[in-house]
PDB file of N, CA and C in Angstrom:
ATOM      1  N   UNK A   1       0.857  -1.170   0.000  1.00  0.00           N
ATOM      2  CA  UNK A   1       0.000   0.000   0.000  1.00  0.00           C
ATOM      3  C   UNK A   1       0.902   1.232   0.000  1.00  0.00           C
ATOM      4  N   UNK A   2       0.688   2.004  -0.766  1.00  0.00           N
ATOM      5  CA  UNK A   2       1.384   3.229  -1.061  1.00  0.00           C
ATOM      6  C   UNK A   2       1.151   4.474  -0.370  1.00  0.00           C
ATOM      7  N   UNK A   3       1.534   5.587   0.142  1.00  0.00           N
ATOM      8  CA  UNK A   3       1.255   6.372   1.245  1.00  0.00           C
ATOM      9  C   UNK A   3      -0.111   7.055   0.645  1.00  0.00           C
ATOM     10  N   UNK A   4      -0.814   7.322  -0.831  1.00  0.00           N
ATOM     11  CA  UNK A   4      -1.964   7.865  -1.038  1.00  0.00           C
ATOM     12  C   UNK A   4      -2.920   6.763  -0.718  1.00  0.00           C
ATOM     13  N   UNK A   5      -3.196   5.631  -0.675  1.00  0.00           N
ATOM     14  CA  UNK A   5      -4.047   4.729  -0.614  1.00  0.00           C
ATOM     15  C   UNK A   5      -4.233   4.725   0.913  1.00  0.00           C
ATOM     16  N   UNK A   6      -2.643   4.774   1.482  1.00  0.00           N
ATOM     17  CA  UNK A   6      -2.820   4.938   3.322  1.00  0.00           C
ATOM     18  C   UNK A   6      -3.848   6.010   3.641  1.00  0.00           C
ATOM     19  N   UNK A   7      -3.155   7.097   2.845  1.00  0.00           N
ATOM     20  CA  UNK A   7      -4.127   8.348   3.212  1.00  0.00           C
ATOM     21  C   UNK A   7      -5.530   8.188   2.983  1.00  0.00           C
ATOM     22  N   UNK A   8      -6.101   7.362   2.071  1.00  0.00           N
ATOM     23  CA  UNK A   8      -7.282   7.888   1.911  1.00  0.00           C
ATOM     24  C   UNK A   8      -8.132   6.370   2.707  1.00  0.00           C
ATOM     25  N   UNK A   9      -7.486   5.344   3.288  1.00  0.00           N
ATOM     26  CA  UNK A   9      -7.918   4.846   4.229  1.00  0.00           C
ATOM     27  C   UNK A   9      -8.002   5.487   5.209  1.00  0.00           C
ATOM     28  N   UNK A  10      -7.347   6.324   5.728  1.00  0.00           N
ATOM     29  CA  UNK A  10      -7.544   7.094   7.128  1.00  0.00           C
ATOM     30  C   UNK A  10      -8.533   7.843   6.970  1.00  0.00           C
ATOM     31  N   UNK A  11      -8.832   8.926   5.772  1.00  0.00           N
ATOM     32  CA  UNK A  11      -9.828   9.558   5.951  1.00  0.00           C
ATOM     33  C   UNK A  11     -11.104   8.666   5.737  1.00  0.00           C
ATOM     34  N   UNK A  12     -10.927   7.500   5.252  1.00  0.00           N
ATOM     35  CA  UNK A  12     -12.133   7.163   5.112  1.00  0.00           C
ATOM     36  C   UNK A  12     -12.475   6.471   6.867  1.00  0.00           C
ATOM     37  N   UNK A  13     -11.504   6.464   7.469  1.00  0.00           N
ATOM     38  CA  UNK A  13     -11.944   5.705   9.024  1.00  0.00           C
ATOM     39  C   UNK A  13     -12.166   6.953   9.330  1.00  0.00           C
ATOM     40  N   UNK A  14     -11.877   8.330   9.589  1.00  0.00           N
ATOM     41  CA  UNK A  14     -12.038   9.157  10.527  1.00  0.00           C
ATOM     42  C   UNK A  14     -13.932   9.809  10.120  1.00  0.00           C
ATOM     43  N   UNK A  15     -13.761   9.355   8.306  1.00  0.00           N
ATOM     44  CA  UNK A  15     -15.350   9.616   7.907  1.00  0.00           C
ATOM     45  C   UNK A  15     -16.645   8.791   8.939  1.00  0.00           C
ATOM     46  N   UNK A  16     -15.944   7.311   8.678  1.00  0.00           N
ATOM     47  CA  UNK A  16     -16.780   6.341   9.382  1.00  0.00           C
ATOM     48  C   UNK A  16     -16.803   6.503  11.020  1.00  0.00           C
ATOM     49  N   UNK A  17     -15.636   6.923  10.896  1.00  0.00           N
ATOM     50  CA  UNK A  17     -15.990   7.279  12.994  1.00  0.00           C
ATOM     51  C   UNK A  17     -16.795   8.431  13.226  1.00  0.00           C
ATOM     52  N   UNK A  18     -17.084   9.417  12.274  1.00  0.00           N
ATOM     53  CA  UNK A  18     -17.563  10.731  12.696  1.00  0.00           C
ATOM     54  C   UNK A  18     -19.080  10.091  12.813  1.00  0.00           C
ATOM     55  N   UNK A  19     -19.010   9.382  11.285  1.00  0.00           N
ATOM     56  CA  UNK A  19     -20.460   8.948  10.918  1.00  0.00           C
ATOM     57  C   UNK A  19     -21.183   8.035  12.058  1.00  0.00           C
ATOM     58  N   UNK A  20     -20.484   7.256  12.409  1.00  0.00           N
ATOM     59  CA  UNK A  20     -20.699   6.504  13.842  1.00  0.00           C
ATOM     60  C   UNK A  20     -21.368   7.371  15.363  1.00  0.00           C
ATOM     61  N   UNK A  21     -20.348   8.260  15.692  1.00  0.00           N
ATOM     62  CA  UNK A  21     -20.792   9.449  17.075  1.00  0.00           C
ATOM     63  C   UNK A  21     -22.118  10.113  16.480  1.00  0.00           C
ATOM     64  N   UNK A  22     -22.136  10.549  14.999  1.00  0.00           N
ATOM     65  CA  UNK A  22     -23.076  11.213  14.784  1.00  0.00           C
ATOM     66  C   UNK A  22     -24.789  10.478  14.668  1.00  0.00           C
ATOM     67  N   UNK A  23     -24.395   8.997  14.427  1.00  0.00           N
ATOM     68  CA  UNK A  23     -25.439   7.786  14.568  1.00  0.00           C
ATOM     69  C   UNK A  23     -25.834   7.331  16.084  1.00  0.00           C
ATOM     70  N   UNK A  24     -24.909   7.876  16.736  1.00  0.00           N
ATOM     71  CA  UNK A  24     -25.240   7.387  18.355  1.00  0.00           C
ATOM     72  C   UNK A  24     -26.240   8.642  18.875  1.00  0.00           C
ATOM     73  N   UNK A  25     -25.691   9.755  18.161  1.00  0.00           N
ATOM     74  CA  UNK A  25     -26.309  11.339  18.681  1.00  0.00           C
ATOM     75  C   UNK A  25     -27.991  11.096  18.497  1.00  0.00           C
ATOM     76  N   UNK A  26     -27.959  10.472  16.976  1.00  0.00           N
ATOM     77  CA  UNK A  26     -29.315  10.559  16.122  1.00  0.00           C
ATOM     78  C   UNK A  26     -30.724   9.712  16.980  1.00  0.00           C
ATOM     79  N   UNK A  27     -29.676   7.891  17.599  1.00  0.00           N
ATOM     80  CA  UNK A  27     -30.658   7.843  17.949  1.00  0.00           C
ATOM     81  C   UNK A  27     -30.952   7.767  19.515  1.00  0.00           C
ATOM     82  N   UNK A  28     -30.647   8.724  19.948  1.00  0.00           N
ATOM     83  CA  UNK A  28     -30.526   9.279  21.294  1.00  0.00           C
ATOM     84  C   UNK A  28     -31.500  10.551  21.395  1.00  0.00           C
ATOM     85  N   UNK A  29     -31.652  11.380  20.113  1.00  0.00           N
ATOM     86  CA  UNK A  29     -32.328  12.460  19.572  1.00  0.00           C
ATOM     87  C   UNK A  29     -33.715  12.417  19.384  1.00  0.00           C
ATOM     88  N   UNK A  30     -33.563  10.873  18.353  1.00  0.00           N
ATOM     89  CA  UNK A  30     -34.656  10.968  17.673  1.00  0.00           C
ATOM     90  C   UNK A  30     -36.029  10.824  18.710  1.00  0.00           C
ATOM     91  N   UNK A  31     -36.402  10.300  19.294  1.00  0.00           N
ATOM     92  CA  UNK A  31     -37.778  10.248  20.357  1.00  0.00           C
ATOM     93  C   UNK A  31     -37.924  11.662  20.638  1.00  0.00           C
ATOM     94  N   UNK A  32     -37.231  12.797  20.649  1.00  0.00           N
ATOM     95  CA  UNK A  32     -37.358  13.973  21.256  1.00  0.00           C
ATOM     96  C   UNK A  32     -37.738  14.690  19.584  1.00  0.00           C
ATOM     97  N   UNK A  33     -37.002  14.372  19.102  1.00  0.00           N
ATOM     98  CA  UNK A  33     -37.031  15.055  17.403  1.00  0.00           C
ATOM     99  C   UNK A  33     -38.531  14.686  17.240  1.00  0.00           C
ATOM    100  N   UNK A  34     -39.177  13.890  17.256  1.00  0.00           N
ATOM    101  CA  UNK A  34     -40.383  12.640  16.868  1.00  0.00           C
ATOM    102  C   UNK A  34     -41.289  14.099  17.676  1.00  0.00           C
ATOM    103  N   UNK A  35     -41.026  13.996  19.035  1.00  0.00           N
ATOM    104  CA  UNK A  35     -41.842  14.416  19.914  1.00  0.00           C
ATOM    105  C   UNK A  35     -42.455  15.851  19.366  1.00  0.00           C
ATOM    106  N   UNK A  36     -41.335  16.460  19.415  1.00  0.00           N
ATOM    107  CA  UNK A  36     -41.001  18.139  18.770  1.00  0.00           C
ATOM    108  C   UNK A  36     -42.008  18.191  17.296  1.00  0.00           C
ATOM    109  N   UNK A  37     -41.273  17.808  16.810  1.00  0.00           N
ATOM    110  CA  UNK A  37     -41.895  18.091  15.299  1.00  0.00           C
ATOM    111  C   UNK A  37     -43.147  17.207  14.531  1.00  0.00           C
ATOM    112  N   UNK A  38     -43.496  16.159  15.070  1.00  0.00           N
ATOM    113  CA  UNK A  38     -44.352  14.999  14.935  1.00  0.00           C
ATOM    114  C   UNK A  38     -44.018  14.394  14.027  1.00  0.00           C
ATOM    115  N   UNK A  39     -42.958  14.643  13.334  1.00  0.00           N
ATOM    116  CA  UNK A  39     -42.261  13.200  12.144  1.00  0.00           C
ATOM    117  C   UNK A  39     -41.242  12.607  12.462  1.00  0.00           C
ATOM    118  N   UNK A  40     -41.138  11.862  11.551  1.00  0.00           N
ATOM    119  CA  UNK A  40     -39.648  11.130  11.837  1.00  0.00           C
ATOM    120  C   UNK A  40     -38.677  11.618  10.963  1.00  0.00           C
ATOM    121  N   UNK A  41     -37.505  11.641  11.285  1.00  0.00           N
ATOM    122  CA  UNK A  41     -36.613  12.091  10.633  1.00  0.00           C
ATOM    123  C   UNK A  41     -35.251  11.166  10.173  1.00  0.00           C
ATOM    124  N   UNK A  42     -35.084  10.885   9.046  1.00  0.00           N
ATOM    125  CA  UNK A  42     -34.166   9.673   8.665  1.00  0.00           C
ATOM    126  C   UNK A  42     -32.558  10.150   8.817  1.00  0.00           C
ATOM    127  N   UNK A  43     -31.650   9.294   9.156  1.00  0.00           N
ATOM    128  CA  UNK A  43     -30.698   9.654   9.483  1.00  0.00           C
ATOM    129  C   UNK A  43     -29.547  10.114   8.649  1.00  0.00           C
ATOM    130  N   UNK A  44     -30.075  10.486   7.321  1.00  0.00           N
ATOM    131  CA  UNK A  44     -29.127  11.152   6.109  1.00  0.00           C
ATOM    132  C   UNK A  44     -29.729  12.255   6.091  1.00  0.00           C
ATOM    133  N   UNK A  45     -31.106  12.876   6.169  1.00  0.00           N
ATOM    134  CA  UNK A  45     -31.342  13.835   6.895  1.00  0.00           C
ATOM    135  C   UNK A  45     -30.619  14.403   8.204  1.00  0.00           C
ATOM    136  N   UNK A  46     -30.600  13.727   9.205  1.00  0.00           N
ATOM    137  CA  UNK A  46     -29.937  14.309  10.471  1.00  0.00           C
ATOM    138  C   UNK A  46     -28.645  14.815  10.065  1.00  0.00           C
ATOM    139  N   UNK A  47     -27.936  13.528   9.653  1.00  0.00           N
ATOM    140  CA  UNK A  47     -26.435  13.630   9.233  1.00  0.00           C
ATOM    141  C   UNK A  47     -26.322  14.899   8.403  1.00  0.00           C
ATOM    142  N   UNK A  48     -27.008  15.615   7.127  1.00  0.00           N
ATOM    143  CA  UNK A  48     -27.042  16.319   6.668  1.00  0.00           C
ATOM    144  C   UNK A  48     -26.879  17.916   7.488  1.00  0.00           C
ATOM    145  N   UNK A  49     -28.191  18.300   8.524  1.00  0.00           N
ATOM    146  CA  UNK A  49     -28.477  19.336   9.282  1.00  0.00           C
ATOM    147  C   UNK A  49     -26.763  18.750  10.330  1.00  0.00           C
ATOM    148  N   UNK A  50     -26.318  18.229  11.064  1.00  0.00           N
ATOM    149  CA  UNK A  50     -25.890  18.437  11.723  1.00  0.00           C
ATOM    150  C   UNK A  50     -24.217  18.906  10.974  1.00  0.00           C
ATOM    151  N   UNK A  51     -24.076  18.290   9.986  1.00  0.00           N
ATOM    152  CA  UNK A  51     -22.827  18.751   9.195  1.00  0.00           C
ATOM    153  C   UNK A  51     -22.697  19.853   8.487  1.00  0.00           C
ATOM    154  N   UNK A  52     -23.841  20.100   8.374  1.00  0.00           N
ATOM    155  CA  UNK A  52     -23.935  21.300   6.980  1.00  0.00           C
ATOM    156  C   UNK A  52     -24.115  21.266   5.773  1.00  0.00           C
ATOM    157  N   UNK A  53     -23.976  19.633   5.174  1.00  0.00           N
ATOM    158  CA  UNK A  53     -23.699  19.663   3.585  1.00  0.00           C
ATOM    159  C   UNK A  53     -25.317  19.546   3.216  1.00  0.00           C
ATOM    160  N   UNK A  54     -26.642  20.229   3.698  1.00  0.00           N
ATOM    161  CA  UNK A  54     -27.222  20.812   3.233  1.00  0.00           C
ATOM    162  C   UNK A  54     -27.294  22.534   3.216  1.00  0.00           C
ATOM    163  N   UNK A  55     -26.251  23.047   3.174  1.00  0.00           N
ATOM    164  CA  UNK A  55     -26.417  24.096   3.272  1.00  0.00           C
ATOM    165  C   UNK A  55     -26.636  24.483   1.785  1.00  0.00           C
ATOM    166  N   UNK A  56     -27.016  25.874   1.518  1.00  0.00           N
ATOM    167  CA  UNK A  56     -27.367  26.960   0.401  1.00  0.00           C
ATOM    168  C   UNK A  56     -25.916  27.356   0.308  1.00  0.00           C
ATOM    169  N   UNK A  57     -25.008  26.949  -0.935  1.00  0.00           N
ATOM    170  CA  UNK A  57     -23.879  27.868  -0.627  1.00  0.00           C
ATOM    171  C   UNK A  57     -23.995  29.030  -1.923  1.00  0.00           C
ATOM    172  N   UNK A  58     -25.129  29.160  -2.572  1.00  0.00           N
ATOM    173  CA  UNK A  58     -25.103  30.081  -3.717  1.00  0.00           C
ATOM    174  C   UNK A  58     -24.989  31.474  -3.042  1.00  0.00           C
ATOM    175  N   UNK A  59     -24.804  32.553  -3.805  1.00  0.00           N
ATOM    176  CA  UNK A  59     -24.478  34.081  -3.277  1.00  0.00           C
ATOM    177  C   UNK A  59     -25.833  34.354  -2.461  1.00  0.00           C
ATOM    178  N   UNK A  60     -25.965  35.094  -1.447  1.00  0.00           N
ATOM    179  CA  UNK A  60     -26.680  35.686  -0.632  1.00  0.00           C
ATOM    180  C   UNK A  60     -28.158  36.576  -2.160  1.00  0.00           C
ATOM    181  N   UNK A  61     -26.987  37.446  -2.705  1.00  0.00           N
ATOM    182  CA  UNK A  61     -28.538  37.853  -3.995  1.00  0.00           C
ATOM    183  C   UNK A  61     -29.204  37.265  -4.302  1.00  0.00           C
ATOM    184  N   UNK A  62     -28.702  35.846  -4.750  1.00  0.00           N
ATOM    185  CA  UNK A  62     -29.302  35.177  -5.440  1.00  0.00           C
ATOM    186  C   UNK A  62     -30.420  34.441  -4.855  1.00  0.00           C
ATOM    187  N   UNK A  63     -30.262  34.497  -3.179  1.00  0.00           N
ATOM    188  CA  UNK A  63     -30.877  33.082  -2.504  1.00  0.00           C
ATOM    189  C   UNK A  63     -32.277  34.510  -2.636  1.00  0.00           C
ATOM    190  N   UNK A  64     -32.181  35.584  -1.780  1.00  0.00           N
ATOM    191  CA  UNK A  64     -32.670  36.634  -2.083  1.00  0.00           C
ATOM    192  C   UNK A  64     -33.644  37.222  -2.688  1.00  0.00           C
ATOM    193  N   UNK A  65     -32.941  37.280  -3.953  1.00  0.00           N
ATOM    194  CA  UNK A  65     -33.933  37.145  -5.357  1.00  0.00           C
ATOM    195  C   UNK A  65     -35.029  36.142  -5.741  1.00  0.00           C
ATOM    196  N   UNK A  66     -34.620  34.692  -5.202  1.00  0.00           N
ATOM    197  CA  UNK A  66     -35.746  33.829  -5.174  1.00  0.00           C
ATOM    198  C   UNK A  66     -36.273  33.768  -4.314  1.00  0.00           C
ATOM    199  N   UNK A  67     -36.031  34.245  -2.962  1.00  0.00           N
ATOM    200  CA  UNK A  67     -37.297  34.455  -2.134  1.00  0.00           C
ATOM    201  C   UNK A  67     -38.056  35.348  -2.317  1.00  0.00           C
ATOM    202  N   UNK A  68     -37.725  36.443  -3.146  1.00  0.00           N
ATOM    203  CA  UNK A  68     -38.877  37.346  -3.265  1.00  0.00           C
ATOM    204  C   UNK A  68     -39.510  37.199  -4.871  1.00  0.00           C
ATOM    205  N   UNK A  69     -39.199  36.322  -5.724  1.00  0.00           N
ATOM    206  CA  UNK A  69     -39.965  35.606  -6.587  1.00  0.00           C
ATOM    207  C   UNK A  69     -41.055  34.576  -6.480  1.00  0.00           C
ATOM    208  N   UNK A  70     -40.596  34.009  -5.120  1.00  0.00           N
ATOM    209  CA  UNK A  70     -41.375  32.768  -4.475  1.00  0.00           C
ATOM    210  C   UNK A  70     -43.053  33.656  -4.006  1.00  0.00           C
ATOM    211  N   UNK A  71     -42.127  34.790  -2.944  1.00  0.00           N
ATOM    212  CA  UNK A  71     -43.475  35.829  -2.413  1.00  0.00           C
ATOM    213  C   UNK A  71     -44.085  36.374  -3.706  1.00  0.00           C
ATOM    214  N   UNK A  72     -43.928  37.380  -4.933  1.00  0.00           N
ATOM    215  CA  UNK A  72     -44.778  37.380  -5.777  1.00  0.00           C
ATOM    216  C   UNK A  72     -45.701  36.605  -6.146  1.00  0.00           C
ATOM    217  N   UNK A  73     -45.004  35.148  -6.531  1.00  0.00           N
ATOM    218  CA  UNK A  73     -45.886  34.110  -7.540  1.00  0.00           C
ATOM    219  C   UNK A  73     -46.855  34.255  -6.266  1.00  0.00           C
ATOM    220  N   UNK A  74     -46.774  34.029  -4.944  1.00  0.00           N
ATOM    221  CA  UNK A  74     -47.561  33.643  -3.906  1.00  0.00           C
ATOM    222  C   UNK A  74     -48.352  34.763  -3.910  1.00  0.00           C
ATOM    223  N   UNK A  75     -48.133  36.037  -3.628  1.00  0.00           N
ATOM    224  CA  UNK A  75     -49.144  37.169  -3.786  1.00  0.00           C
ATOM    225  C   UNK A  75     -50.134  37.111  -4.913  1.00  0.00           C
ATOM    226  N   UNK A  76     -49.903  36.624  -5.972  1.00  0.00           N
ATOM    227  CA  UNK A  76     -50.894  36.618  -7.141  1.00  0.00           C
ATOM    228  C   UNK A  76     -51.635  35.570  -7.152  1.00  0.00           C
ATOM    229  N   UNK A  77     -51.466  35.064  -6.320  1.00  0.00           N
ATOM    230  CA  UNK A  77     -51.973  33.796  -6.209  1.00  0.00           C
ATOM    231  C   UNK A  77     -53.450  33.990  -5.532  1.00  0.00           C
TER     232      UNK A  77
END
């Protein structure tokens, strides 16, 4: 094994360990999540909100601009 293949075994354990703490968090959460909001919430969802990689990363105008396209169509409505 060559030191890039090492490397990208490690990140892939430190992925799987994060993914792990963050699976213990979820279902420790979830009965309270359930409670709160009255759905269930699947755990690529959770994983998502708690990491960020659902975030909006387009420019602030832009997010902006379609919220106040969203409110028009809705006003004429």
């Amino acid at each position: 094994m060559d030191i890039f293949e090492f490397c990208d075994f490690i990140i892939l354990a430190i992925k799987k360990d994060k993914k792990d703490f963050y699976y213990s968090q979820y279902t420790a959460l979830l009965p309270r999540i359930i409670q709160v909001t009255g759905k269930y919430m699947p755990f690529n969802d959770f994983y998502d909100t708690i990491t960020g990689a659902n975030l909006d990363l387009r420019p602030a105008e832009e997010i902006v601009e379609e919220s106040r396209e969203i409110r028009r169509r809705l006003e004429n409505k």
